[in-house]
PDB file of N, CA and C in Angstrom:
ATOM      1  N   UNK A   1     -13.725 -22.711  11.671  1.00  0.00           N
ATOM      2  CA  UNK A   1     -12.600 -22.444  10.817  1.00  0.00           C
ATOM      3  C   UNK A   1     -11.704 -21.431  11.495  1.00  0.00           C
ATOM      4  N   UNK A   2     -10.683 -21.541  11.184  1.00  0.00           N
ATOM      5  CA  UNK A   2      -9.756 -20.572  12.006  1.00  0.00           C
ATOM      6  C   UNK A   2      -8.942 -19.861  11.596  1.00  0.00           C
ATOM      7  N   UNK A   3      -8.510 -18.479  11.931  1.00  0.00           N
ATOM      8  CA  UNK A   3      -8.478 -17.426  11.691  1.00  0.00           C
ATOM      9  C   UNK A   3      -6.787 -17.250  11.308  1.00  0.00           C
ATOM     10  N   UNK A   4      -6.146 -17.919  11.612  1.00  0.00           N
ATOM     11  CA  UNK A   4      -4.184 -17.749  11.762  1.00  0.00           C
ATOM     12  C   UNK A   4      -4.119 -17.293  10.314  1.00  0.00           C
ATOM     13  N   UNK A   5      -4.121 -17.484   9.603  1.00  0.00           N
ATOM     14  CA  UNK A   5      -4.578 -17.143   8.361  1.00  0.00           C
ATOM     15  C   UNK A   5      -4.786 -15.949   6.959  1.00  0.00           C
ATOM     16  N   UNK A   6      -5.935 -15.913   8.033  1.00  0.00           N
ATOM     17  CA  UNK A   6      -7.069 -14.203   7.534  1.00  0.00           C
ATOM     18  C   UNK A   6      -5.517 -13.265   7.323  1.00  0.00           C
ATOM     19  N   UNK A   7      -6.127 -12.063   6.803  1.00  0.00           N
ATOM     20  CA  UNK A   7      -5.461 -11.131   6.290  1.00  0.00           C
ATOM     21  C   UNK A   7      -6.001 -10.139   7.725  1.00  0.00           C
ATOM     22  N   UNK A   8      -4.956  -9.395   8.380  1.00  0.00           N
ATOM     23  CA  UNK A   8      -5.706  -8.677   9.773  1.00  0.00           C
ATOM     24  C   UNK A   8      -4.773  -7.427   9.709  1.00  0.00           C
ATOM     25  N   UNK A   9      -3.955  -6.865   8.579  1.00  0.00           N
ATOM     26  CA  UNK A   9      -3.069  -5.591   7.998  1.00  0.00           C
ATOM     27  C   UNK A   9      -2.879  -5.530   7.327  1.00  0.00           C
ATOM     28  N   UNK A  10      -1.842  -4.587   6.312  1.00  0.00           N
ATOM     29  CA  UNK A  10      -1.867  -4.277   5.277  1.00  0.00           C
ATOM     30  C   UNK A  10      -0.279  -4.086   5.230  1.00  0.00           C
ATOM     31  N   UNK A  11       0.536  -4.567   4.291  1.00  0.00           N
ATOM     32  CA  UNK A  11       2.067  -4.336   4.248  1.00  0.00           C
ATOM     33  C   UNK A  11       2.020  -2.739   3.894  1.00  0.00           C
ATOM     34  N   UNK A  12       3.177  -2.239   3.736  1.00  0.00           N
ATOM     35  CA  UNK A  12       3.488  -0.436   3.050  1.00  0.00           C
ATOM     36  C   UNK A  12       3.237  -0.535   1.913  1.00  0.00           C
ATOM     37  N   UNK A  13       2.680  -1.925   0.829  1.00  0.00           N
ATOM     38  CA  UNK A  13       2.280  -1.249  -0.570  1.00  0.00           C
ATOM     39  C   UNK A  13       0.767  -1.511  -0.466  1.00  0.00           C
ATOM     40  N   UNK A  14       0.251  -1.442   0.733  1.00  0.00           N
ATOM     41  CA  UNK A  14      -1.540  -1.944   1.055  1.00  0.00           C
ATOM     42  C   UNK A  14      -2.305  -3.129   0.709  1.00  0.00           C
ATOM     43  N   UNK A  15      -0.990  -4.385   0.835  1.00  0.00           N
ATOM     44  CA  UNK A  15      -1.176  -5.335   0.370  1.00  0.00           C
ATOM     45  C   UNK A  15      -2.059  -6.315   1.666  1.00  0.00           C
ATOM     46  N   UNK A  16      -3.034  -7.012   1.783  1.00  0.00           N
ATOM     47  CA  UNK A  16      -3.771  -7.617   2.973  1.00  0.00           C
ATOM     48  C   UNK A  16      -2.112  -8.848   3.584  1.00  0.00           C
ATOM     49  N   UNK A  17      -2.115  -9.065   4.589  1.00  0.00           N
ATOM     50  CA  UNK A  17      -0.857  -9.633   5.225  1.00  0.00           C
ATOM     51  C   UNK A  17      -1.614 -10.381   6.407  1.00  0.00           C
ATOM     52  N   UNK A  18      -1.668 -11.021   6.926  1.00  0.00           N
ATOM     53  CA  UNK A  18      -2.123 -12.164   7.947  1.00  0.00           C
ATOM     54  C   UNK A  18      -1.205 -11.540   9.188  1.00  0.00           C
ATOM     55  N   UNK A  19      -1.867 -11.773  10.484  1.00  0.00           N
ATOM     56  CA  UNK A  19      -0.911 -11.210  12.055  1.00  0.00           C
ATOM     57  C   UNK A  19      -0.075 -11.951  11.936  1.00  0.00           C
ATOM     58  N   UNK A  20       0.555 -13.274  11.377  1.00  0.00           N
ATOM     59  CA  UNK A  20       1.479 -14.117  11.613  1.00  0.00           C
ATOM     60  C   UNK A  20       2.903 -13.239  10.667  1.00  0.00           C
ATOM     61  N   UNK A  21       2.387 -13.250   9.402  1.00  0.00           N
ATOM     62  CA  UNK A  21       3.306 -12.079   8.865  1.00  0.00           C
ATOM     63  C   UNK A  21       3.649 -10.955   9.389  1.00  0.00           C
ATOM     64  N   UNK A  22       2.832  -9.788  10.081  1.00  0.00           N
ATOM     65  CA  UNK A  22       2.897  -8.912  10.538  1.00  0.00           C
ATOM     66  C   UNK A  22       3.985  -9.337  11.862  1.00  0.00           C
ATOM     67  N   UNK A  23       4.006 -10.312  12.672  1.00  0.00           N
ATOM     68  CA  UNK A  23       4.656 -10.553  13.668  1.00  0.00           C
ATOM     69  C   UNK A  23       6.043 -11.217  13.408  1.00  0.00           C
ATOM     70  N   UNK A  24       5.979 -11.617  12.418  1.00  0.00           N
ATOM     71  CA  UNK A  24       7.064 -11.926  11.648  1.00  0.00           C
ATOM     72  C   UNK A  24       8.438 -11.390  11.241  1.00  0.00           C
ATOM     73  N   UNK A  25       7.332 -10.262  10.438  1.00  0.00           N
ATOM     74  CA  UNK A  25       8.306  -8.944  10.354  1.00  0.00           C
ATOM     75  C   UNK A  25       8.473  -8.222  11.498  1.00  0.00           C
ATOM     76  N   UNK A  26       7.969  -8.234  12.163  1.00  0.00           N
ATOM     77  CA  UNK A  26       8.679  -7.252  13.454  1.00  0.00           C
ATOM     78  C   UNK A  26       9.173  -8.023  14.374  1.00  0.00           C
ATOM     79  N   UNK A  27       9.417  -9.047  14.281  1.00  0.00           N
ATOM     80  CA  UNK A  27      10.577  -9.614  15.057  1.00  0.00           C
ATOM     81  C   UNK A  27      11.807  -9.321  14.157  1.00  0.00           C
ATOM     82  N   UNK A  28      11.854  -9.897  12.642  1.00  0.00           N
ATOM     83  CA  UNK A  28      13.055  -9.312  11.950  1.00  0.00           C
ATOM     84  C   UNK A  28      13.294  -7.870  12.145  1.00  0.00           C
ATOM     85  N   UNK A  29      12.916  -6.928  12.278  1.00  0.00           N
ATOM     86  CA  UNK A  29      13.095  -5.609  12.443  1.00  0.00           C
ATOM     87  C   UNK A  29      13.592  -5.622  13.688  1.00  0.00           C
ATOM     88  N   UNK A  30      12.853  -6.201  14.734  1.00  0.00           N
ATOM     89  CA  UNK A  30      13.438  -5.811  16.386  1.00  0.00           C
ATOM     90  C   UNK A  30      15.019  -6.814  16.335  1.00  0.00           C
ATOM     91  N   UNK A  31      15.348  -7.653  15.598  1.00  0.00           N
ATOM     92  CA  UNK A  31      16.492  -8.377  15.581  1.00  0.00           C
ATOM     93  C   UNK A  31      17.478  -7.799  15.064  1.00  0.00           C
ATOM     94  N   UNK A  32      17.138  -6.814  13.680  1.00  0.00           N
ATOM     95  CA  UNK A  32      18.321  -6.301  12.528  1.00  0.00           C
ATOM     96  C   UNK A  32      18.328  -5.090  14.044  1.00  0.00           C
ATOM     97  N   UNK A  33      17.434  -4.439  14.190  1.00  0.00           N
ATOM     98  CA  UNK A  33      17.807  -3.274  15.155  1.00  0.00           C
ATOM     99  C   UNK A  33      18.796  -3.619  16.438  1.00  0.00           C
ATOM    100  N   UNK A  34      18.525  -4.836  17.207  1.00  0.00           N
ATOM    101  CA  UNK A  34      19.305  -5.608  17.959  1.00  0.00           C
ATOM    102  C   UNK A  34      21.103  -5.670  17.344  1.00  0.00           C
ATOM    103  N   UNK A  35      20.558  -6.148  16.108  1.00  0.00           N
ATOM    104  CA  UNK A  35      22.085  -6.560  15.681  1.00  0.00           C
ATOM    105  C   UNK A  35      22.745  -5.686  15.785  1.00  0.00           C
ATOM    106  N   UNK A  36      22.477  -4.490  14.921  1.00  0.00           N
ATOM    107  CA  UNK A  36      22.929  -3.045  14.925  1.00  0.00           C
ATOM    108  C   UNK A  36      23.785  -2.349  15.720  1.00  0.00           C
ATOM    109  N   UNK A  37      22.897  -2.759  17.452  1.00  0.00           N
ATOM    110  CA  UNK A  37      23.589  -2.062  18.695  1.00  0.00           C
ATOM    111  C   UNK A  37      23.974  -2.981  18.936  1.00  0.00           C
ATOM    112  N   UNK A  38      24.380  -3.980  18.510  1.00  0.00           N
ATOM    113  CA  UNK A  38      25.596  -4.733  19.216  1.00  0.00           C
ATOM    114  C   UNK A  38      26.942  -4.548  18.357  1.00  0.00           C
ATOM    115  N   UNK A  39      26.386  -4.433  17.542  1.00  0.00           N
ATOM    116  CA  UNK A  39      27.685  -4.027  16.165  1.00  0.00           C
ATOM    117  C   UNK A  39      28.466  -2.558  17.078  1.00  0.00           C
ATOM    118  N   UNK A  40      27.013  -1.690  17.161  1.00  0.00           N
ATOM    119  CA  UNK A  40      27.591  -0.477  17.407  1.00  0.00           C
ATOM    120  C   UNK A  40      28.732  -0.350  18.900  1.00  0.00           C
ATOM    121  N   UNK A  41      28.200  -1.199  19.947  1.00  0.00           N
ATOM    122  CA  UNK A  41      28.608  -1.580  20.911  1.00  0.00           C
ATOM    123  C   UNK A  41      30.172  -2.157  20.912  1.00  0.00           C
ATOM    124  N   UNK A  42      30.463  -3.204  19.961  1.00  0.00           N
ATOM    125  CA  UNK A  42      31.662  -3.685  19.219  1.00  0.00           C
ATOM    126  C   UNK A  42      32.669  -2.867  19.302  1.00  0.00           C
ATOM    127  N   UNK A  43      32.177  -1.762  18.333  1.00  0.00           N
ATOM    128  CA  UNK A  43      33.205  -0.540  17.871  1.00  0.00           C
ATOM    129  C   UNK A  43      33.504   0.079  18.643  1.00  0.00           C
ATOM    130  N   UNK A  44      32.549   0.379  19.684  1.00  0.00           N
ATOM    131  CA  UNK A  44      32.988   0.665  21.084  1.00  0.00           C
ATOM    132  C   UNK A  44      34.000   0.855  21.887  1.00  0.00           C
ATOM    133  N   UNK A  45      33.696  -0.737  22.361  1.00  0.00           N
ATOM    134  CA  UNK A  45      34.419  -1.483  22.888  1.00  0.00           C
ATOM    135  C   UNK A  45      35.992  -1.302  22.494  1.00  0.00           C
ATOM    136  N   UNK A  46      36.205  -1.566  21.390  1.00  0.00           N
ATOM    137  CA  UNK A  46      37.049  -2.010  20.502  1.00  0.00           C
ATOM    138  C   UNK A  46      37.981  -0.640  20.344  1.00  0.00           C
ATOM    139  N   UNK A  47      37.209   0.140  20.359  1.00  0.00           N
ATOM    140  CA  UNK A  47      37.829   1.710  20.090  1.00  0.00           C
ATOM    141  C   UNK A  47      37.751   2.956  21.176  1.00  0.00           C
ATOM    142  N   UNK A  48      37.454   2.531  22.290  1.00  0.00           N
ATOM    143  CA  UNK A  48      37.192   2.974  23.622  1.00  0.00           C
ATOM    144  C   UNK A  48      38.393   4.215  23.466  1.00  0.00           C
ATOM    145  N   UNK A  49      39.268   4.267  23.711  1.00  0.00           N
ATOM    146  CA  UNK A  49      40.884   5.001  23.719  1.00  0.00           C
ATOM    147  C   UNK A  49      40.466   6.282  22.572  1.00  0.00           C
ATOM    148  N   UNK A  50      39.985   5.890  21.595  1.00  0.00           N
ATOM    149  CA  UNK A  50      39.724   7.203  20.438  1.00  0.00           C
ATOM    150  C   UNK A  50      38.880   7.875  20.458  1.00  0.00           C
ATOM    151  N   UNK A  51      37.609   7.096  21.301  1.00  0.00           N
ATOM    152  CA  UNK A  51      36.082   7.763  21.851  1.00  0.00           C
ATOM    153  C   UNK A  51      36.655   9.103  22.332  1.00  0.00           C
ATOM    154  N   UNK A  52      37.199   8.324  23.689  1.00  0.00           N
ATOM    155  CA  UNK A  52      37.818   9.404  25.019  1.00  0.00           C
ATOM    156  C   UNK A  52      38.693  10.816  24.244  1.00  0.00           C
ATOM    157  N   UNK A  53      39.591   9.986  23.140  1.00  0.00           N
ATOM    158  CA  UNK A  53      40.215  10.761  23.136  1.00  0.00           C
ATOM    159  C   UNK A  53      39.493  12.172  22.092  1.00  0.00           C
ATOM    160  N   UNK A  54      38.765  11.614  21.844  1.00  0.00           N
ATOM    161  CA  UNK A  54      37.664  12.435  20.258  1.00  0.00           C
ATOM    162  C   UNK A  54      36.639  13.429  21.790  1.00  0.00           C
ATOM    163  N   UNK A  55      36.272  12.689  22.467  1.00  0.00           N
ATOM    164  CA  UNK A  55      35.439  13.848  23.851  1.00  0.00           C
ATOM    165  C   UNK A  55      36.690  14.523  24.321  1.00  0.00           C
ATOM    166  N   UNK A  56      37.511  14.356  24.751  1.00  0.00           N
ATOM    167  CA  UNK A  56      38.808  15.401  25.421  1.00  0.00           C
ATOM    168  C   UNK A  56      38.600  16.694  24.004  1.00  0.00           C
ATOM    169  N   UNK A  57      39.069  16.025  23.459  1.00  0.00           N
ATOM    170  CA  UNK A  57      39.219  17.167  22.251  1.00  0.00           C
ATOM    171  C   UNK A  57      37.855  17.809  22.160  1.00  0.00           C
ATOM    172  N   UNK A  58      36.807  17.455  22.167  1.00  0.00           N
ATOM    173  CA  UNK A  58      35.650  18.258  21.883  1.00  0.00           C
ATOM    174  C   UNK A  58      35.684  18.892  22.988  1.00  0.00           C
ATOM    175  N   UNK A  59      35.798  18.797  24.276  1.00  0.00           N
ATOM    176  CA  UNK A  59      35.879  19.250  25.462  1.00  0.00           C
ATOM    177  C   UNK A  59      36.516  20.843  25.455  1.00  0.00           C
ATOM    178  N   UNK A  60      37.524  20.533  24.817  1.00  0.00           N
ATOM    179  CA  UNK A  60      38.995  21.539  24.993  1.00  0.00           C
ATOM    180  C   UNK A  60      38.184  22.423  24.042  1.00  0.00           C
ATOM    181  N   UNK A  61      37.933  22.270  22.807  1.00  0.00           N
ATOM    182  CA  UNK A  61      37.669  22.836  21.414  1.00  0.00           C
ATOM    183  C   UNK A  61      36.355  23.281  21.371  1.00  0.00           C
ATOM    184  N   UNK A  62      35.026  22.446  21.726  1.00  0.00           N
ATOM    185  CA  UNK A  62      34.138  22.380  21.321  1.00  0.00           C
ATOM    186  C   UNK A  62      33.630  22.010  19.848  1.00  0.00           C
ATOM    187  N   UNK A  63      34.472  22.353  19.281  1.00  0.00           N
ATOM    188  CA  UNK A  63      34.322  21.567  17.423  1.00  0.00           C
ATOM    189  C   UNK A  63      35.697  21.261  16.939  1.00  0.00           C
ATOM    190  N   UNK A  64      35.881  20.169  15.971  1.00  0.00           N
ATOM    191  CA  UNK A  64      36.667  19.253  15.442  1.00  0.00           C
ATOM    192  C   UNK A  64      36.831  19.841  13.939  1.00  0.00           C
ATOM    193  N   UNK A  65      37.745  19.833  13.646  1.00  0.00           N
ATOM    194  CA  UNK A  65      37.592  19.912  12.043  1.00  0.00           C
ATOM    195  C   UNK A  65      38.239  18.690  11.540  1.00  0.00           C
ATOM    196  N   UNK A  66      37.932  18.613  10.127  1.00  0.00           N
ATOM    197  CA  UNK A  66      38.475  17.118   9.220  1.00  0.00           C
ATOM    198  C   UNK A  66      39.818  16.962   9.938  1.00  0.00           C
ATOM    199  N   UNK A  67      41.079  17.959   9.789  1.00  0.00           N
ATOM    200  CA  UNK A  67      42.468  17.273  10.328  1.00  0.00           C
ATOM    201  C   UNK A  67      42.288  16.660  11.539  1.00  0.00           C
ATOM    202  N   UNK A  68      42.286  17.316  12.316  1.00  0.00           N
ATOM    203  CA  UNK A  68      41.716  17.101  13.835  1.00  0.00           C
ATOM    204  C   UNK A  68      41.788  15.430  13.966  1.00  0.00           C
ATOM    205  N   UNK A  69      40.029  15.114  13.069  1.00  0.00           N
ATOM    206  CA  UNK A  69      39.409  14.074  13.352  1.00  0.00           C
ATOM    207  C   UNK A  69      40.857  12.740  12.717  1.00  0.00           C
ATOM    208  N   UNK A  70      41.045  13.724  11.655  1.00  0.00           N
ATOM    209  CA  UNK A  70      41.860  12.443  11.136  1.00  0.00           C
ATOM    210  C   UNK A  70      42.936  12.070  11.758  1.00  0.00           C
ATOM    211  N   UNK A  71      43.747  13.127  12.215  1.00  0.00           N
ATOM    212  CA  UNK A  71      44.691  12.763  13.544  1.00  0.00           C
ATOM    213  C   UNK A  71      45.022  12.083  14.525  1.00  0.00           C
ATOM    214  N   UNK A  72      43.470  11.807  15.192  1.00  0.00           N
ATOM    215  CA  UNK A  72      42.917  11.400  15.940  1.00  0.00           C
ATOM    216  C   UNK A  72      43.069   9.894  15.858  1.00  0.00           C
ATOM    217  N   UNK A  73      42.494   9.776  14.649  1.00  0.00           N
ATOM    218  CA  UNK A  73      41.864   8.461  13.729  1.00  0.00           C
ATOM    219  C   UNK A  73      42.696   8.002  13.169  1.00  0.00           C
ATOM    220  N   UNK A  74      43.564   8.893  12.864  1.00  0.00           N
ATOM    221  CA  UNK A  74      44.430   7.871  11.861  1.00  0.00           C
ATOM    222  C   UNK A  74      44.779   6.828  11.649  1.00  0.00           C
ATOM    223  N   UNK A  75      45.302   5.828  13.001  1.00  0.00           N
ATOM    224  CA  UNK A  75      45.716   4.611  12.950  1.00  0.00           C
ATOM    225  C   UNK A  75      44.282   3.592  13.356  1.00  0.00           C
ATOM    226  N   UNK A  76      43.190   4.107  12.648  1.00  0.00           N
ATOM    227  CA  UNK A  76      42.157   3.190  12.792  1.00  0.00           C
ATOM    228  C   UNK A  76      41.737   2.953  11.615  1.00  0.00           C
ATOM    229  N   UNK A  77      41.486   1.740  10.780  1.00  0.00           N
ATOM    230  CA  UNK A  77      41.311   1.142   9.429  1.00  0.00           C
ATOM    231  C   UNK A  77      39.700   1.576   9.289  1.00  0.00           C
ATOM    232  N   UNK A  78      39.381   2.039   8.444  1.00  0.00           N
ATOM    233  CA  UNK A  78      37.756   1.760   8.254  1.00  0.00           C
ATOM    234  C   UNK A  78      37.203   1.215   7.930  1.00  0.00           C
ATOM    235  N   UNK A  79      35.581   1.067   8.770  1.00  0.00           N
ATOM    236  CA  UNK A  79      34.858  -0.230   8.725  1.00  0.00           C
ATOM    237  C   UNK A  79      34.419  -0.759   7.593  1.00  0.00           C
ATOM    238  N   UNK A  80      34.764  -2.239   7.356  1.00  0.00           N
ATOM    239  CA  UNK A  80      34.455  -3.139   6.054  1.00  0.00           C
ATOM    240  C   UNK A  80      32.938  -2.619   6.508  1.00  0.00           C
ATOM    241  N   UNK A  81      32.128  -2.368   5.138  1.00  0.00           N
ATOM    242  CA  UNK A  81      30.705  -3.243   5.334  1.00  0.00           C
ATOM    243  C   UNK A  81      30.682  -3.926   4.459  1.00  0.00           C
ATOM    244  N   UNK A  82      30.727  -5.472   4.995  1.00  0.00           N
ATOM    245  CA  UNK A  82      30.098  -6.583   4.266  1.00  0.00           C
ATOM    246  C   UNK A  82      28.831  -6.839   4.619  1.00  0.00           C
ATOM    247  N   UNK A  83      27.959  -7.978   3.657  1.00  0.00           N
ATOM    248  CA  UNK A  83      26.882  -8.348   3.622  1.00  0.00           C
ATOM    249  C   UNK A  83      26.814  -9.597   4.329  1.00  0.00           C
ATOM    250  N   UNK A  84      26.555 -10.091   5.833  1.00  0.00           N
ATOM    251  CA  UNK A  84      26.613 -11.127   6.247  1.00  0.00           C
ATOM    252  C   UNK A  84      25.147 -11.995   6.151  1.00  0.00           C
ATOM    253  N   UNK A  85      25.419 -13.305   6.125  1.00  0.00           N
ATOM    254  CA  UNK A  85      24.248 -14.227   6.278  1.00  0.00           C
ATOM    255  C   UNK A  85      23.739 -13.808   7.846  1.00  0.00           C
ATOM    256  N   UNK A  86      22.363 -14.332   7.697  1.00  0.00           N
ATOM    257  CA  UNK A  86      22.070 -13.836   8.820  1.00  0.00           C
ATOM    258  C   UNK A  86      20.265 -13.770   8.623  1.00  0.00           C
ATOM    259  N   UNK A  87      19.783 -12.585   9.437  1.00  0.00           N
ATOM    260  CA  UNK A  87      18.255 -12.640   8.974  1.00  0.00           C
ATOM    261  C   UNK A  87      17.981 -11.782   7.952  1.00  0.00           C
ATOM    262  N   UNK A  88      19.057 -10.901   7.418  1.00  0.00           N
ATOM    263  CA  UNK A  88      19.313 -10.158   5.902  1.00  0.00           C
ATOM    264  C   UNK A  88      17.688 -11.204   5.109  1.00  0.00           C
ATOM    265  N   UNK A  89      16.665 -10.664   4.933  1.00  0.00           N
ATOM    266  CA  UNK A  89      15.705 -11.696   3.828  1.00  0.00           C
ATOM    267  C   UNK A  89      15.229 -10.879   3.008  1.00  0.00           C
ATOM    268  N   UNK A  90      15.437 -10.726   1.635  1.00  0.00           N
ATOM    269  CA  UNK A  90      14.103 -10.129   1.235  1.00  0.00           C
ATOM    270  C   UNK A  90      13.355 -10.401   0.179  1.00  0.00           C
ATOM    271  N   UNK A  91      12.389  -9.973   0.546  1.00  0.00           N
ATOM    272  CA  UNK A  91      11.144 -10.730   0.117  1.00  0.00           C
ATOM    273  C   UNK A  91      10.972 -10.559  -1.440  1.00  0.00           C
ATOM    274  N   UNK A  92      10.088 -10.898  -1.813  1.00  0.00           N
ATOM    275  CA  UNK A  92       9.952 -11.265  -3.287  1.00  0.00           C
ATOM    276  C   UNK A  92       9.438 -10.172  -4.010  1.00  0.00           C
ATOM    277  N   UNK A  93       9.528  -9.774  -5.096  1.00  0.00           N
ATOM    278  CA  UNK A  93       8.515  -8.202  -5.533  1.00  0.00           C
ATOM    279  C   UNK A  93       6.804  -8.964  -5.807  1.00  0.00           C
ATOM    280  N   UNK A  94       6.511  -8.014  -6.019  1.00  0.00           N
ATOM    281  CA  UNK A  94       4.444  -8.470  -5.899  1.00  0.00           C
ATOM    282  C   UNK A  94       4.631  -9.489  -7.015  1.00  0.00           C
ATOM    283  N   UNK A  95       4.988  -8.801  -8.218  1.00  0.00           N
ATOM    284  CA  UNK A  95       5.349  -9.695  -9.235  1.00  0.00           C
ATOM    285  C   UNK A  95       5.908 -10.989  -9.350  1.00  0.00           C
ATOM    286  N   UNK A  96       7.015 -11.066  -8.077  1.00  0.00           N
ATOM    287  CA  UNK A  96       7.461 -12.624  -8.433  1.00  0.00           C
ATOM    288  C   UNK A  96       6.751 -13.397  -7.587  1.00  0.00           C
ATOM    289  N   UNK A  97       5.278 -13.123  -6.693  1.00  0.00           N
ATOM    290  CA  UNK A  97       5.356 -13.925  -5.723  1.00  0.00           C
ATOM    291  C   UNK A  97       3.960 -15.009  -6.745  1.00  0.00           C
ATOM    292  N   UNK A  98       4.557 -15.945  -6.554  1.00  0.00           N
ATOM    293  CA  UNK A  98       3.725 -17.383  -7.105  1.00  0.00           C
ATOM    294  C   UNK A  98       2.385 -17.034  -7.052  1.00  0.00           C
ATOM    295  N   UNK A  99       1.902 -17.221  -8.349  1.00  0.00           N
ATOM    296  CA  UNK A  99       0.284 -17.065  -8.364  1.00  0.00           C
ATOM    297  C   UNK A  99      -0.539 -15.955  -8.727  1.00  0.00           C
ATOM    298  N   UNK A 100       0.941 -14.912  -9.270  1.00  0.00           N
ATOM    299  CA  UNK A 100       0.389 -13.568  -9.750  1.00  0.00           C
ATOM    300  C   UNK A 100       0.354 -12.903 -10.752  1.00  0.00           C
TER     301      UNK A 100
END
């Protein structure tokens, strides 16, 4: 009989979880973390000119205050967060999961 199966951890509410789950979830975790720095990378990219110009100023100053930053910033819109499709999953509460 074979083992893929068996319970071989315990989720964070000490629930028994099979290695297939366990590997499961940490690929979703190493992916949302992935996504993340590419997002972060994006803004980057995208905003390179305000980086530089936000280090010059820390350079000169050593600290920024709110005007400063907003000065700086001003002609940059702030970031939507939307909720995209994607590997966003979550899971069911103990309660709803079938059979309990």
């Amino acid at each position: 009989m074979g083992t893929a199966g068996a319970a071989r951890g315990v989720d964070g509410e000490g629930v028994p979880v099979s290695d297939l789950t366990l590997r499961l979830r940490d690929e979703q975790r190493q992916e949302l973390a992935d996504e993340a720095r590419r997002a972060a990378q994006r803004l980057i990219r995208i905003h390179r000119a305000k980086l530089d110009e936000l280090a010059r100023e820390l350079l000169a100053r050593e600290v920024l205050d709110r005007s400063a930053i907003d000065r700086i910033m001003g002609d940059v819109p702030p970031v939507a967060r939307r909720a995209e499709p994607g590997l966003r999953v979550a899971a069911a509460h103990r309660s709803e999961r079938p059979g309990e």
